[in-house]
PDB file of N, CA and C in Angstrom:
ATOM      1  N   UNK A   1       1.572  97.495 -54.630  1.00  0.00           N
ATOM      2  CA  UNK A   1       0.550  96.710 -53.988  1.00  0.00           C
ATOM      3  C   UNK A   1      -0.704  97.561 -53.833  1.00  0.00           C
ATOM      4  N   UNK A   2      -1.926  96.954 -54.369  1.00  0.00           N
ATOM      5  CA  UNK A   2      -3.034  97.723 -53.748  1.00  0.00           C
ATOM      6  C   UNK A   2      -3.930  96.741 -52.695  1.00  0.00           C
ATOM      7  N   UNK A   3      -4.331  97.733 -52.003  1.00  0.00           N
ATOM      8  CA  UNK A   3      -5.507  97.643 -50.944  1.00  0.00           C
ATOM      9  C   UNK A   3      -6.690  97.682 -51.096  1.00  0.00           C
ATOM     10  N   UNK A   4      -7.861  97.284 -51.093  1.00  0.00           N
ATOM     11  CA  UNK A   4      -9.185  97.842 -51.292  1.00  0.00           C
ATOM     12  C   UNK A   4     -10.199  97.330 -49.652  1.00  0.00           C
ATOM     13  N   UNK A   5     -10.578  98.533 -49.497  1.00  0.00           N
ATOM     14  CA  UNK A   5     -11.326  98.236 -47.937  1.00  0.00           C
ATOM     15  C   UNK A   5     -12.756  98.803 -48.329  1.00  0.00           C
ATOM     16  N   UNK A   6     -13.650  97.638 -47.849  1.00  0.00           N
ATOM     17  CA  UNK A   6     -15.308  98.102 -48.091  1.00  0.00           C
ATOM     18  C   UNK A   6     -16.026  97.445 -47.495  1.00  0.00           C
ATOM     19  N   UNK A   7     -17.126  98.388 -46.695  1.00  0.00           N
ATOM     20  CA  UNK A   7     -17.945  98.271 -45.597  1.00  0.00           C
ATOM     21  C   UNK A   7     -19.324  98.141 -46.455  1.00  0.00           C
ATOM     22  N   UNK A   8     -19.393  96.666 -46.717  1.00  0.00           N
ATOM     23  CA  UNK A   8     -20.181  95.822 -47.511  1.00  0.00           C
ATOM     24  C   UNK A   8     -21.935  96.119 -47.499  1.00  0.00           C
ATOM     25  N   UNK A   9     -21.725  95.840 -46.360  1.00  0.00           N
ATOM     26  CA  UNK A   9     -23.285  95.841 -45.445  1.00  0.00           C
ATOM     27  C   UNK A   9     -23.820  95.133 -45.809  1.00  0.00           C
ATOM     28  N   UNK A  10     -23.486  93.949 -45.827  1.00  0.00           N
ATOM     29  CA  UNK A  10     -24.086  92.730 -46.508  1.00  0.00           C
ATOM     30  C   UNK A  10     -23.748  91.648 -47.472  1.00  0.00           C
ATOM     31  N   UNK A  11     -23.312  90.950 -47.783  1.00  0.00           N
ATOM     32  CA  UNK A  11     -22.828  90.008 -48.612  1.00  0.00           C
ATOM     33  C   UNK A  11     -23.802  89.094 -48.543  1.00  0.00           C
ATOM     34  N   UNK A  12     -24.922  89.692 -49.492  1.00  0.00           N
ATOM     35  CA  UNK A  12     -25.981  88.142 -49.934  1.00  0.00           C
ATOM     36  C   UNK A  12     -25.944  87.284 -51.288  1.00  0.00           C
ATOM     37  N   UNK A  13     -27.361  87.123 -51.665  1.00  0.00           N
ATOM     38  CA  UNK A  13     -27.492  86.574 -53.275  1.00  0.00           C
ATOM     39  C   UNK A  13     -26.628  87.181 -54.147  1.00  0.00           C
ATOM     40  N   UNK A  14     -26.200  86.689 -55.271  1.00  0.00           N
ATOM     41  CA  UNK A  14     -25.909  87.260 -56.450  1.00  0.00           C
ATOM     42  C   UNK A  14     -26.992  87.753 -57.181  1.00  0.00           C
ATOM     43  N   UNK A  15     -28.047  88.081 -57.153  1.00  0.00           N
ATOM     44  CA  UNK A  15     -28.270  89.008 -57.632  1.00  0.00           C
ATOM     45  C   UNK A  15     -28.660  90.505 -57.193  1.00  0.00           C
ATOM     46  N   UNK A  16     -28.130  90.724 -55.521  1.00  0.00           N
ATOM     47  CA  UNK A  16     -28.215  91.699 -55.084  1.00  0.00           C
ATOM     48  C   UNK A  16     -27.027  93.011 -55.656  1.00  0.00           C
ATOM     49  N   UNK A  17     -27.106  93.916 -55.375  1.00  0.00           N
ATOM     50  CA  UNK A  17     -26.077  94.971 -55.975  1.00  0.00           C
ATOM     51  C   UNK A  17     -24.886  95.027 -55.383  1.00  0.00           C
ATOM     52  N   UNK A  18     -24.611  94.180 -54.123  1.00  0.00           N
ATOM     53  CA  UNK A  18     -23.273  93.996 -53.792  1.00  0.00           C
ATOM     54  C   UNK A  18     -22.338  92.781 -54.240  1.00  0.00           C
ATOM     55  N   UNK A  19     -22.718  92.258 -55.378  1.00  0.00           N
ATOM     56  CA  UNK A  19     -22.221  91.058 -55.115  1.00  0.00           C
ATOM     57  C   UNK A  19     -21.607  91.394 -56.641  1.00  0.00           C
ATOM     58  N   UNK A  20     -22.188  92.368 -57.721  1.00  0.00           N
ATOM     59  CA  UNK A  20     -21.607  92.626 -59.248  1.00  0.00           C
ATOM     60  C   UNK A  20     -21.239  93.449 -58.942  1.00  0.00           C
ATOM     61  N   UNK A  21     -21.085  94.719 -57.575  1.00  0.00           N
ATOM     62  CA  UNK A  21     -20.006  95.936 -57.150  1.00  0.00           C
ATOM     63  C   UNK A  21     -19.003  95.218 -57.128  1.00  0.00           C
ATOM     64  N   UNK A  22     -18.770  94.328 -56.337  1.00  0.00           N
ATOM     65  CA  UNK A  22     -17.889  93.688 -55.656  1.00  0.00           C
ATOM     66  C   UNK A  22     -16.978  92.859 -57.224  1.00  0.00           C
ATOM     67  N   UNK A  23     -17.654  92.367 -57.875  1.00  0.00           N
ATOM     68  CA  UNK A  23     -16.659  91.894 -59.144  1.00  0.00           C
ATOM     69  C   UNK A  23     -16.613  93.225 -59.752  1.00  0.00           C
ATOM     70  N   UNK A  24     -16.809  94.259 -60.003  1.00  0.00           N
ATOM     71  CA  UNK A  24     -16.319  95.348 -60.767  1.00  0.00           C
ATOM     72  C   UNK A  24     -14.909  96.009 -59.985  1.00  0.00           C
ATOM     73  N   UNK A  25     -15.312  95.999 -58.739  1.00  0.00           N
ATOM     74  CA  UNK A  25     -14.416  96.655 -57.641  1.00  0.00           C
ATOM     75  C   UNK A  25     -12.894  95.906 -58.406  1.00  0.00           C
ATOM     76  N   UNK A  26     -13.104  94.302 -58.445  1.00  0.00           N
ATOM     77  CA  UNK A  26     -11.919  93.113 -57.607  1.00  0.00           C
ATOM     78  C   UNK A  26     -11.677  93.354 -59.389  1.00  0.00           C
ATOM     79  N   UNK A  27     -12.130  93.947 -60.347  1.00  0.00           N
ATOM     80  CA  UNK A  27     -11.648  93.669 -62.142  1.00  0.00           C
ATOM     81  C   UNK A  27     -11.002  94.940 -62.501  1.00  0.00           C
ATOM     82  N   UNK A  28     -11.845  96.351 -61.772  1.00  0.00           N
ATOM     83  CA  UNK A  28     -11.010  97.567 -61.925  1.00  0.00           C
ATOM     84  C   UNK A  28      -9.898  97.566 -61.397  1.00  0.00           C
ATOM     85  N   UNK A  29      -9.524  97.844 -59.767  1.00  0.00           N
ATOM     86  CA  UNK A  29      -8.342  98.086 -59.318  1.00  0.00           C
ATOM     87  C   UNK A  29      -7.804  96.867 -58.591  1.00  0.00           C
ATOM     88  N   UNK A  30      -7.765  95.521 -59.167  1.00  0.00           N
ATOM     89  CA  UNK A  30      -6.932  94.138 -59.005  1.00  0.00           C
ATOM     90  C   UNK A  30      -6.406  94.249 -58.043  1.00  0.00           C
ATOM     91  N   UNK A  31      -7.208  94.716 -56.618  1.00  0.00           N
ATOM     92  CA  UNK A  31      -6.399  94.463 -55.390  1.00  0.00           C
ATOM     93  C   UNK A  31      -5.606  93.333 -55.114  1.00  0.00           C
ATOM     94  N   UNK A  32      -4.408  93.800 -54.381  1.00  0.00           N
ATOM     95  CA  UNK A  32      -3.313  92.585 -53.924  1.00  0.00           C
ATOM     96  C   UNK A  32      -4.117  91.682 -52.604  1.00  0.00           C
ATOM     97  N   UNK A  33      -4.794  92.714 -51.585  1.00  0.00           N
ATOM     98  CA  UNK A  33      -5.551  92.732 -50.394  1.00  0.00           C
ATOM     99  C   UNK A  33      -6.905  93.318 -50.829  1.00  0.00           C
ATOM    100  N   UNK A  34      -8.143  92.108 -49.957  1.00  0.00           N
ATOM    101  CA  UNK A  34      -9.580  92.899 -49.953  1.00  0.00           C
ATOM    102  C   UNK A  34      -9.563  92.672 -48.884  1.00  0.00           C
ATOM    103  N   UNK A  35     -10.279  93.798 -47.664  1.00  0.00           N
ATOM    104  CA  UNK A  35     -11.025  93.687 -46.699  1.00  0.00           C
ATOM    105  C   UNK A  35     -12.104  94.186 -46.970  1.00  0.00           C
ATOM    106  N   UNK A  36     -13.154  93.251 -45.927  1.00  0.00           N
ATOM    107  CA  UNK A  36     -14.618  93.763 -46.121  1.00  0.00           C
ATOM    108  C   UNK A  36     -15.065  93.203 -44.662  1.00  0.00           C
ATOM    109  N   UNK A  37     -16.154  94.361 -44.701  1.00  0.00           N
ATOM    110  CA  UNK A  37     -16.464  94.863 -43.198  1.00  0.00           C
ATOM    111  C   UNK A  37     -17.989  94.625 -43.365  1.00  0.00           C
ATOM    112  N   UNK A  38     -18.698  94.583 -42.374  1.00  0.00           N
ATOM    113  CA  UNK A  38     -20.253  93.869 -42.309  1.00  0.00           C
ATOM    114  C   UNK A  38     -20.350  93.131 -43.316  1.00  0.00           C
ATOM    115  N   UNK A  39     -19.754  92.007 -43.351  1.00  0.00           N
ATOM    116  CA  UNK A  39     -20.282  90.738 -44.335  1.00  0.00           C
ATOM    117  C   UNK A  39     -21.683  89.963 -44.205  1.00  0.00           C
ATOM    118  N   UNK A  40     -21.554  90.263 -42.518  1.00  0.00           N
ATOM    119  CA  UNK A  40     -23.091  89.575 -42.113  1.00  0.00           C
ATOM    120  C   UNK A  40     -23.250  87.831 -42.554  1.00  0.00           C
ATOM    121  N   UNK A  41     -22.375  87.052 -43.321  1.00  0.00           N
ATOM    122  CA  UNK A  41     -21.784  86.055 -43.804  1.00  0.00           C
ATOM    123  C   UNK A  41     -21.234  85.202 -42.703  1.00  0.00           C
ATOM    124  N   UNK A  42     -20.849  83.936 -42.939  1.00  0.00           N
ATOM    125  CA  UNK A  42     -20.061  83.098 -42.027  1.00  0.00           C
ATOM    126  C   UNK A  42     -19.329  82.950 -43.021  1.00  0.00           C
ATOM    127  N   UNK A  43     -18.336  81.738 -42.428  1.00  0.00           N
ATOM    128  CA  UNK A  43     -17.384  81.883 -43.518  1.00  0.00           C
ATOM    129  C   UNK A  43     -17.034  80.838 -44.536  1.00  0.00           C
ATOM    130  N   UNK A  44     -18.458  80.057 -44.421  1.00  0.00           N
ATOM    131  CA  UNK A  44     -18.441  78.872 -45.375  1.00  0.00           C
ATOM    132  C   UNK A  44     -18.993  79.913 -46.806  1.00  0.00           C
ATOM    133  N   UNK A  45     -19.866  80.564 -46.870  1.00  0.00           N
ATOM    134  CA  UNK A  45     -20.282  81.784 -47.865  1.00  0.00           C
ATOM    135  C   UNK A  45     -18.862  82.543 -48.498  1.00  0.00           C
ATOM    136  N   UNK A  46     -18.185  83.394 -47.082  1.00  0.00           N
ATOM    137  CA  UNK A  46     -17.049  84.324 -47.692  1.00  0.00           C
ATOM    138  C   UNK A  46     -16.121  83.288 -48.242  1.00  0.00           C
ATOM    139  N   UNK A  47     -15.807  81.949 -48.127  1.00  0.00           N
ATOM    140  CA  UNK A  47     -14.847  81.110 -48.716  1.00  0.00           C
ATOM    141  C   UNK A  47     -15.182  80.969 -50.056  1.00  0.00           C
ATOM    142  N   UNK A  48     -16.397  80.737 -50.722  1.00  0.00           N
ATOM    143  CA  UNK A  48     -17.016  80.894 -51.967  1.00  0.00           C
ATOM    144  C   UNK A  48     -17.030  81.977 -52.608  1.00  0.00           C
ATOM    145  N   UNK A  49     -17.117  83.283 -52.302  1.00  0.00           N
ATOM    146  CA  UNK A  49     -16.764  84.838 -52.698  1.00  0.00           C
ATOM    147  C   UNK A  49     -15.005  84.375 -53.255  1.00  0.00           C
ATOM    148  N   UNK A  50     -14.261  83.873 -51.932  1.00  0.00           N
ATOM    149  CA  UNK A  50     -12.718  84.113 -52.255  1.00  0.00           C
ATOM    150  C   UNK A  50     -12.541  83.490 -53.644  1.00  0.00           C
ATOM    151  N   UNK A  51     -12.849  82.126 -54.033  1.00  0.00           N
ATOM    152  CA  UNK A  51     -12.895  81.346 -54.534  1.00  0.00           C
ATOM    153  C   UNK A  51     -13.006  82.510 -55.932  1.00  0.00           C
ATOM    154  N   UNK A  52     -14.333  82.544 -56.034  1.00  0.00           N
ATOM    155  CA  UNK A  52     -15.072  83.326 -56.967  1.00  0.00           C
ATOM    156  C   UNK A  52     -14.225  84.595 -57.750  1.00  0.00           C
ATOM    157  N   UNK A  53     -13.517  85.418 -56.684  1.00  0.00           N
ATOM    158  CA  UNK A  53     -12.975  86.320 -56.658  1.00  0.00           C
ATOM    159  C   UNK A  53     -11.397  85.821 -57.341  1.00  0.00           C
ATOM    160  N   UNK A  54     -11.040  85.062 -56.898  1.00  0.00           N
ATOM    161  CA  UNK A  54      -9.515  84.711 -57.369  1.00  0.00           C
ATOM    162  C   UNK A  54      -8.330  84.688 -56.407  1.00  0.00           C
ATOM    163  N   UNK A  55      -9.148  84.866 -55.119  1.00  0.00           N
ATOM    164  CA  UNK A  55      -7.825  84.746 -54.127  1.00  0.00           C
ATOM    165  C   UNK A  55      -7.613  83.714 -53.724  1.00  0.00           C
ATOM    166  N   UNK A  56      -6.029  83.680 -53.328  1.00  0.00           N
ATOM    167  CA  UNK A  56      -5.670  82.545 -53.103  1.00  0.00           C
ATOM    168  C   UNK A  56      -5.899  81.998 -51.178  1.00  0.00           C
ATOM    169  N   UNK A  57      -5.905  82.894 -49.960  1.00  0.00           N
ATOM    170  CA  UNK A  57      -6.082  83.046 -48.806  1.00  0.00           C
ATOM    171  C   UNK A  57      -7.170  83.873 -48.262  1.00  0.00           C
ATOM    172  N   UNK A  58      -7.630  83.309 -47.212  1.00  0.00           N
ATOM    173  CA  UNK A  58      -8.787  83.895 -46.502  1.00  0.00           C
ATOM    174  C   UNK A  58      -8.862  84.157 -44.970  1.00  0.00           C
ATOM    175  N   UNK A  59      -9.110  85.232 -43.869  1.00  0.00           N
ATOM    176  CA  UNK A  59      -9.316  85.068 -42.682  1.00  0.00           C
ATOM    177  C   UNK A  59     -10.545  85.538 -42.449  1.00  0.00           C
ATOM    178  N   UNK A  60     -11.284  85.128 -41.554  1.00  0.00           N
ATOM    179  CA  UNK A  60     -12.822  85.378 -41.576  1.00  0.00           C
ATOM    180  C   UNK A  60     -13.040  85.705 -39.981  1.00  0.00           C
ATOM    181  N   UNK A  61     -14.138  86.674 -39.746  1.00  0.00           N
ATOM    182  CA  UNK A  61     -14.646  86.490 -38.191  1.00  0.00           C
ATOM    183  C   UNK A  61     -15.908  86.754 -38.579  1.00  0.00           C
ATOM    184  N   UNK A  62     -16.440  85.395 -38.198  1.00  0.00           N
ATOM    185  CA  UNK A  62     -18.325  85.079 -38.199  1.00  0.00           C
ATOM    186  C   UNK A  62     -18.736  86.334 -37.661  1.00  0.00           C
ATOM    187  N   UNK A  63     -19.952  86.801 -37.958  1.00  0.00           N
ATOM    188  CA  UNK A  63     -20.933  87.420 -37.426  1.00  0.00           C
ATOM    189  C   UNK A  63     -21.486  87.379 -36.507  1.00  0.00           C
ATOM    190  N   UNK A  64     -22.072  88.252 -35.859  1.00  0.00           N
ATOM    191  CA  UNK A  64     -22.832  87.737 -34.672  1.00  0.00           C
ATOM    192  C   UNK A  64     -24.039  88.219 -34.667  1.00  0.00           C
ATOM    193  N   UNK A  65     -24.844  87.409 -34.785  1.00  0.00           N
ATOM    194  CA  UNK A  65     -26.104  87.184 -35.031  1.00  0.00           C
ATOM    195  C   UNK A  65     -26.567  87.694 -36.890  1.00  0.00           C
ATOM    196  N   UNK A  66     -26.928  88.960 -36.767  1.00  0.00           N
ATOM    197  CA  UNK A  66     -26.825  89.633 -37.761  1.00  0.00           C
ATOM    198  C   UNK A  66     -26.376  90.791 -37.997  1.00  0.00           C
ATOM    199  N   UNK A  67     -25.220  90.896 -37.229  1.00  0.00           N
ATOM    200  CA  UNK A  67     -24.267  92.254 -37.567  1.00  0.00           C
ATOM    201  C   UNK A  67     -23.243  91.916 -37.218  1.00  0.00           C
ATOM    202  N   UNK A  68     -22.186  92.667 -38.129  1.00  0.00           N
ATOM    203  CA  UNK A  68     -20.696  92.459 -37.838  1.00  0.00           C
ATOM    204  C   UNK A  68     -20.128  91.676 -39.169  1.00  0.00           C
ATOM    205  N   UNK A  69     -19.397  90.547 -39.091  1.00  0.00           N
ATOM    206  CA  UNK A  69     -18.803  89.571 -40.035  1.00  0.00           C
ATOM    207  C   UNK A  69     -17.539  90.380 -40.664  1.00  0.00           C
ATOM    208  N   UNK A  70     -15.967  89.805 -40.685  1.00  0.00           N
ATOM    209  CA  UNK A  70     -14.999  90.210 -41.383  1.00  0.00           C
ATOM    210  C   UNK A  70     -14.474  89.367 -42.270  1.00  0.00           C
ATOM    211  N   UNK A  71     -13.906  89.885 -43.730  1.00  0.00           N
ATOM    212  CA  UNK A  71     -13.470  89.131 -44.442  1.00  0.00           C
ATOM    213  C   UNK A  71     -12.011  89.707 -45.368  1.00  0.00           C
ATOM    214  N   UNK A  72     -10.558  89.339 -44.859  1.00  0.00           N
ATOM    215  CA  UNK A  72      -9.615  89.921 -45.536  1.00  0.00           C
ATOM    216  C   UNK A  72      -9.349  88.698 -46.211  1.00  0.00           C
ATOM    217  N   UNK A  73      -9.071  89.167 -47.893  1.00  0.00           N
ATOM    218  CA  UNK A  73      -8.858  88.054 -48.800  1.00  0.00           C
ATOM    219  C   UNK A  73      -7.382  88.743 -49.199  1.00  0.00           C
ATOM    220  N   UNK A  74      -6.509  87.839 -49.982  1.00  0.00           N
ATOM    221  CA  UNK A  74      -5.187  88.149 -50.062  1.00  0.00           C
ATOM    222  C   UNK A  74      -4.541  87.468 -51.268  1.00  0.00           C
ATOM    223  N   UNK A  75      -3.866  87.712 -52.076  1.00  0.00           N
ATOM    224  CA  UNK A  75      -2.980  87.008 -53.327  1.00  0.00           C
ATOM    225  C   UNK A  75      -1.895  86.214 -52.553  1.00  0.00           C
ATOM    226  N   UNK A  76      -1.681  85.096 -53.011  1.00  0.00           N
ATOM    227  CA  UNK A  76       0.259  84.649 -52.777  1.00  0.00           C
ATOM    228  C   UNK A  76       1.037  84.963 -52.640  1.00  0.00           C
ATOM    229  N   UNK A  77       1.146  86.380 -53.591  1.00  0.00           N
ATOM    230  CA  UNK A  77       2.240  87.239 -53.734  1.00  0.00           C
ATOM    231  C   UNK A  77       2.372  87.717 -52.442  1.00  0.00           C
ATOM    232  N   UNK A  78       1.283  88.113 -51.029  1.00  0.00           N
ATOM    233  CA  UNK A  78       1.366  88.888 -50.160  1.00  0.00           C
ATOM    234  C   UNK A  78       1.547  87.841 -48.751  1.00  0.00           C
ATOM    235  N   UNK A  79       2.116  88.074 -47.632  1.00  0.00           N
ATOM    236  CA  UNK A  79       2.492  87.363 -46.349  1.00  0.00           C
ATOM    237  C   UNK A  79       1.902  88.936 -45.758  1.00  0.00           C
ATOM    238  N   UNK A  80       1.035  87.370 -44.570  1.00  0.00           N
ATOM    239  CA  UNK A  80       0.543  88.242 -43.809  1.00  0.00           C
ATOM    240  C   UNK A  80       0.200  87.726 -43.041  1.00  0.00           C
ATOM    241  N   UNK A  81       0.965  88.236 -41.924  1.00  0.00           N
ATOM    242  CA  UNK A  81       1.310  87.520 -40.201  1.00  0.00           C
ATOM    243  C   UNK A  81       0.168  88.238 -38.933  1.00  0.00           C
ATOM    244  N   UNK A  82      -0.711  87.382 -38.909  1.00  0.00           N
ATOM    245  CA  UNK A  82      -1.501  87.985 -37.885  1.00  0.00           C
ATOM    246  C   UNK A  82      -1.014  87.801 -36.292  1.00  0.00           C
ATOM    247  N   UNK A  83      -1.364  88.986 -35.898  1.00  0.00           N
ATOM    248  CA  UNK A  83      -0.761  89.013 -34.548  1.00  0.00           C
ATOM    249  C   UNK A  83      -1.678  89.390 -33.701  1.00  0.00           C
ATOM    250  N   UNK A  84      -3.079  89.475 -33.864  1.00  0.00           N
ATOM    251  CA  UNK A  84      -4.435  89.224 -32.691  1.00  0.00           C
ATOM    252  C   UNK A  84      -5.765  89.673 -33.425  1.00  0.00           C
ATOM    253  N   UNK A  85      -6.500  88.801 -33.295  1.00  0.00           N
ATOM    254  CA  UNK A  85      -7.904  88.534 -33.995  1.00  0.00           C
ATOM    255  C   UNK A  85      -8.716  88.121 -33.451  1.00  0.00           C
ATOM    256  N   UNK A  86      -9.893  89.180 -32.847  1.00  0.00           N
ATOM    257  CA  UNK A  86     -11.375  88.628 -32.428  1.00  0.00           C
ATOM    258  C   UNK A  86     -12.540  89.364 -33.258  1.00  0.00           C
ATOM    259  N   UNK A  87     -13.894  89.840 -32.439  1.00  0.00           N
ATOM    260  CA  UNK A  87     -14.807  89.638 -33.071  1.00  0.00           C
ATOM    261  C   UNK A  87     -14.618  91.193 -33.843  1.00  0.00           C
ATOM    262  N   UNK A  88     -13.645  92.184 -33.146  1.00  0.00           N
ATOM    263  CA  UNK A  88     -13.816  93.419 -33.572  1.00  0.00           C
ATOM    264  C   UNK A  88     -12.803  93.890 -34.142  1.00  0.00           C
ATOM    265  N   UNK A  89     -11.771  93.039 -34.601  1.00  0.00           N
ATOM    266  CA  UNK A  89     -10.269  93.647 -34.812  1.00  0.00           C
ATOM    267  C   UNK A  89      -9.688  92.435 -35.191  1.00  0.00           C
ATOM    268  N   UNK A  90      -8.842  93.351 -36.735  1.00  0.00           N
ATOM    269  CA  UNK A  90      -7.653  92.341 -37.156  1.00  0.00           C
ATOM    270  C   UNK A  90      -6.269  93.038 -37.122  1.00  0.00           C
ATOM    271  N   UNK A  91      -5.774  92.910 -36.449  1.00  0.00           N
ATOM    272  CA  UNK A  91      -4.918  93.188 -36.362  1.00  0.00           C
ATOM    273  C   UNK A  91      -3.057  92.358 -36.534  1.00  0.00           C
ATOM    274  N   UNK A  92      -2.434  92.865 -38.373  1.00  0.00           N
ATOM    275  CA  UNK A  92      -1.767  92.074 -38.723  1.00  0.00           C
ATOM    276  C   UNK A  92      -0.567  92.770 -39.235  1.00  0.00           C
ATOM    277  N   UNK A  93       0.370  92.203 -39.849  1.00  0.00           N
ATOM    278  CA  UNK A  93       1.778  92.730 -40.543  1.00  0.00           C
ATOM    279  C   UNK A  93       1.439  92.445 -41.978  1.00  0.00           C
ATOM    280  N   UNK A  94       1.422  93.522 -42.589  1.00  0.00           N
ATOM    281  CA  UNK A  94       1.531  92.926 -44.006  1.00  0.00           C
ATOM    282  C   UNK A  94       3.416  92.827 -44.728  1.00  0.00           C
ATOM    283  N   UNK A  95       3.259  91.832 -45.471  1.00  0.00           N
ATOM    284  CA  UNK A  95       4.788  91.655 -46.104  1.00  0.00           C
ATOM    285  C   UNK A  95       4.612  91.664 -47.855  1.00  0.00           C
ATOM    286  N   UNK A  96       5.044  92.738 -48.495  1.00  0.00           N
ATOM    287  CA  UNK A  96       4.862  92.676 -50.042  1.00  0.00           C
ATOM    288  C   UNK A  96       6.489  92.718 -50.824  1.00  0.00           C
ATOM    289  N   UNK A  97       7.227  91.801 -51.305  1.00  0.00           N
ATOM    290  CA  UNK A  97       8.394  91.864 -51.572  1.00  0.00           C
ATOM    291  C   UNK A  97       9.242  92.269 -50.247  1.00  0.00           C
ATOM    292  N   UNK A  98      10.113  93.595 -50.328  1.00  0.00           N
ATOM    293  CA  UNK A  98      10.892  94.435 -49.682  1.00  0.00           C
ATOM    294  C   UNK A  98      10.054  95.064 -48.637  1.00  0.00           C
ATOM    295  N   UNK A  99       8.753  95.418 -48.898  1.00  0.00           N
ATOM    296  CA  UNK A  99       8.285  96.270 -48.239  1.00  0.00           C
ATOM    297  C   UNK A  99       6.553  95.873 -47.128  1.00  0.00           C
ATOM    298  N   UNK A 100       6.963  96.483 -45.979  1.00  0.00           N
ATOM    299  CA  UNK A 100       5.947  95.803 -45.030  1.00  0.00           C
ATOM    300  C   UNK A 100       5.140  96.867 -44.010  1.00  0.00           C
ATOM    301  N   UNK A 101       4.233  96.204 -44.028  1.00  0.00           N
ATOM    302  CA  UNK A 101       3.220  97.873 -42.896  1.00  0.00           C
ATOM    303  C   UNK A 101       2.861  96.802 -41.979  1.00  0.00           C
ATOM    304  N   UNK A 102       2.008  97.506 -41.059  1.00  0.00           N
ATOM    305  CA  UNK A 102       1.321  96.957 -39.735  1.00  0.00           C
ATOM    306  C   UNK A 102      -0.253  97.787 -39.832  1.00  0.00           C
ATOM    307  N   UNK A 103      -1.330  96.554 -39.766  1.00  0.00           N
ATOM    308  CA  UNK A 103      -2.967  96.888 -39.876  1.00  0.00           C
ATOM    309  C   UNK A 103      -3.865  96.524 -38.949  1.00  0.00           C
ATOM    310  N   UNK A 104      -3.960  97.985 -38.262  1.00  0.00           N
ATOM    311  CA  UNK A 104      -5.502  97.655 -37.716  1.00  0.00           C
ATOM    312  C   UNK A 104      -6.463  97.942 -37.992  1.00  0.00           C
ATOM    313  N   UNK A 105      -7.638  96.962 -37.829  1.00  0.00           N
ATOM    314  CA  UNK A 105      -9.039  97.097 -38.890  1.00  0.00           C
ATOM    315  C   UNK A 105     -10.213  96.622 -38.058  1.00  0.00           C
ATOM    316  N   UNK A 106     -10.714  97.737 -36.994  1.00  0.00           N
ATOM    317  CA  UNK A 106     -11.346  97.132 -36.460  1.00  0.00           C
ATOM    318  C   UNK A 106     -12.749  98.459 -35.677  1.00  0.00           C
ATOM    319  N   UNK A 107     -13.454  98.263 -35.198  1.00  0.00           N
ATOM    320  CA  UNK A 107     -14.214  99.128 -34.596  1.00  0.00           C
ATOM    321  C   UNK A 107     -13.272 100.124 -33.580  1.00  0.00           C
ATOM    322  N   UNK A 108     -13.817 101.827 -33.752  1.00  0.00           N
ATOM    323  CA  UNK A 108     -12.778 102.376 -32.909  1.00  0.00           C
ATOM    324  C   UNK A 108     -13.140 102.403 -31.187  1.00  0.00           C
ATOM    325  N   UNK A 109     -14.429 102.045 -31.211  1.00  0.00           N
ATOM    326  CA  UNK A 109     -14.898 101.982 -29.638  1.00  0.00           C
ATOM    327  C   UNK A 109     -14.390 100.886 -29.243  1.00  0.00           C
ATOM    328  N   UNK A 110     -13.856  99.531 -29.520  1.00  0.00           N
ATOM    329  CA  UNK A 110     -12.900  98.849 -29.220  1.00  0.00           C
ATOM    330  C   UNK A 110     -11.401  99.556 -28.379  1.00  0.00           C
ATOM    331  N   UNK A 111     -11.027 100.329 -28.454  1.00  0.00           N
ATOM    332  CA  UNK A 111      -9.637 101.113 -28.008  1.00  0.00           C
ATOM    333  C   UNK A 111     -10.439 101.762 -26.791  1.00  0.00           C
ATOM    334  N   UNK A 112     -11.634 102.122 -26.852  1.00  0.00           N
ATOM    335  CA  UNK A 112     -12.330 102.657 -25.191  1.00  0.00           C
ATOM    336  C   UNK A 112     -13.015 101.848 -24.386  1.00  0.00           C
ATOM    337  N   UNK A 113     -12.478 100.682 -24.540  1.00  0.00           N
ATOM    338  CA  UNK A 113     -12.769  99.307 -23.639  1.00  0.00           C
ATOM    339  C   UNK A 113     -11.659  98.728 -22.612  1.00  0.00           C
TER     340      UNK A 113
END
């Protein structure tokens, strides 16, 4: 199973430079899982990326205002049981065949709150 995690800083137009990283990224190493961090996006946008991209599942946390936005996209092949999600943290179980981890993905000044 691969992972790919990237702190976007933006998810705009297609013709900005994150948006043909982002298909080179998802064609080189065919992540099983994408997370992406400052999408700055809602999630009628990141649903069109998934689409685009080839995944089959999506969880999203809107932005706020203009910073922040999360977007973990995921294959079929993968189960993945979330067990608490707000504006700063996803926190979930991943399940791949036999084998399963536990993910948190979230700001670390969150834990000094």
């Amino acid at each position: 199973m691969t992972m790919v995690s990237w702190n976007c800083q933006c998810l705009g137009r297609a013709q900005d430079l994150v948006i043909p990283r982002l298909w080179e990224m998802r064609q080189y190493h065919s992540p099983d899982i994408l997370f992406l961090m400052e999408t700055k996006q809602k999630r009628d946008a990141l649903v069109d990326i998934q689409t685009w991209l080839g995944y089959d599942r999506i969880m999203t946390v809107n932005p706020i205002g203009y910073s922040g936005g999360l977007a973990l996209m995921w294959k079929s092949s993968v189960y993945i049981d979330f067990k608490y999600v707000d504006k700063h943290l996803l926190d979930f179980h991943v399940q791949f065949g036999k084998f399963g981890f536990l993910v948190f993905m979230g700001n670390c000044s969150v834990w000094q709150t």
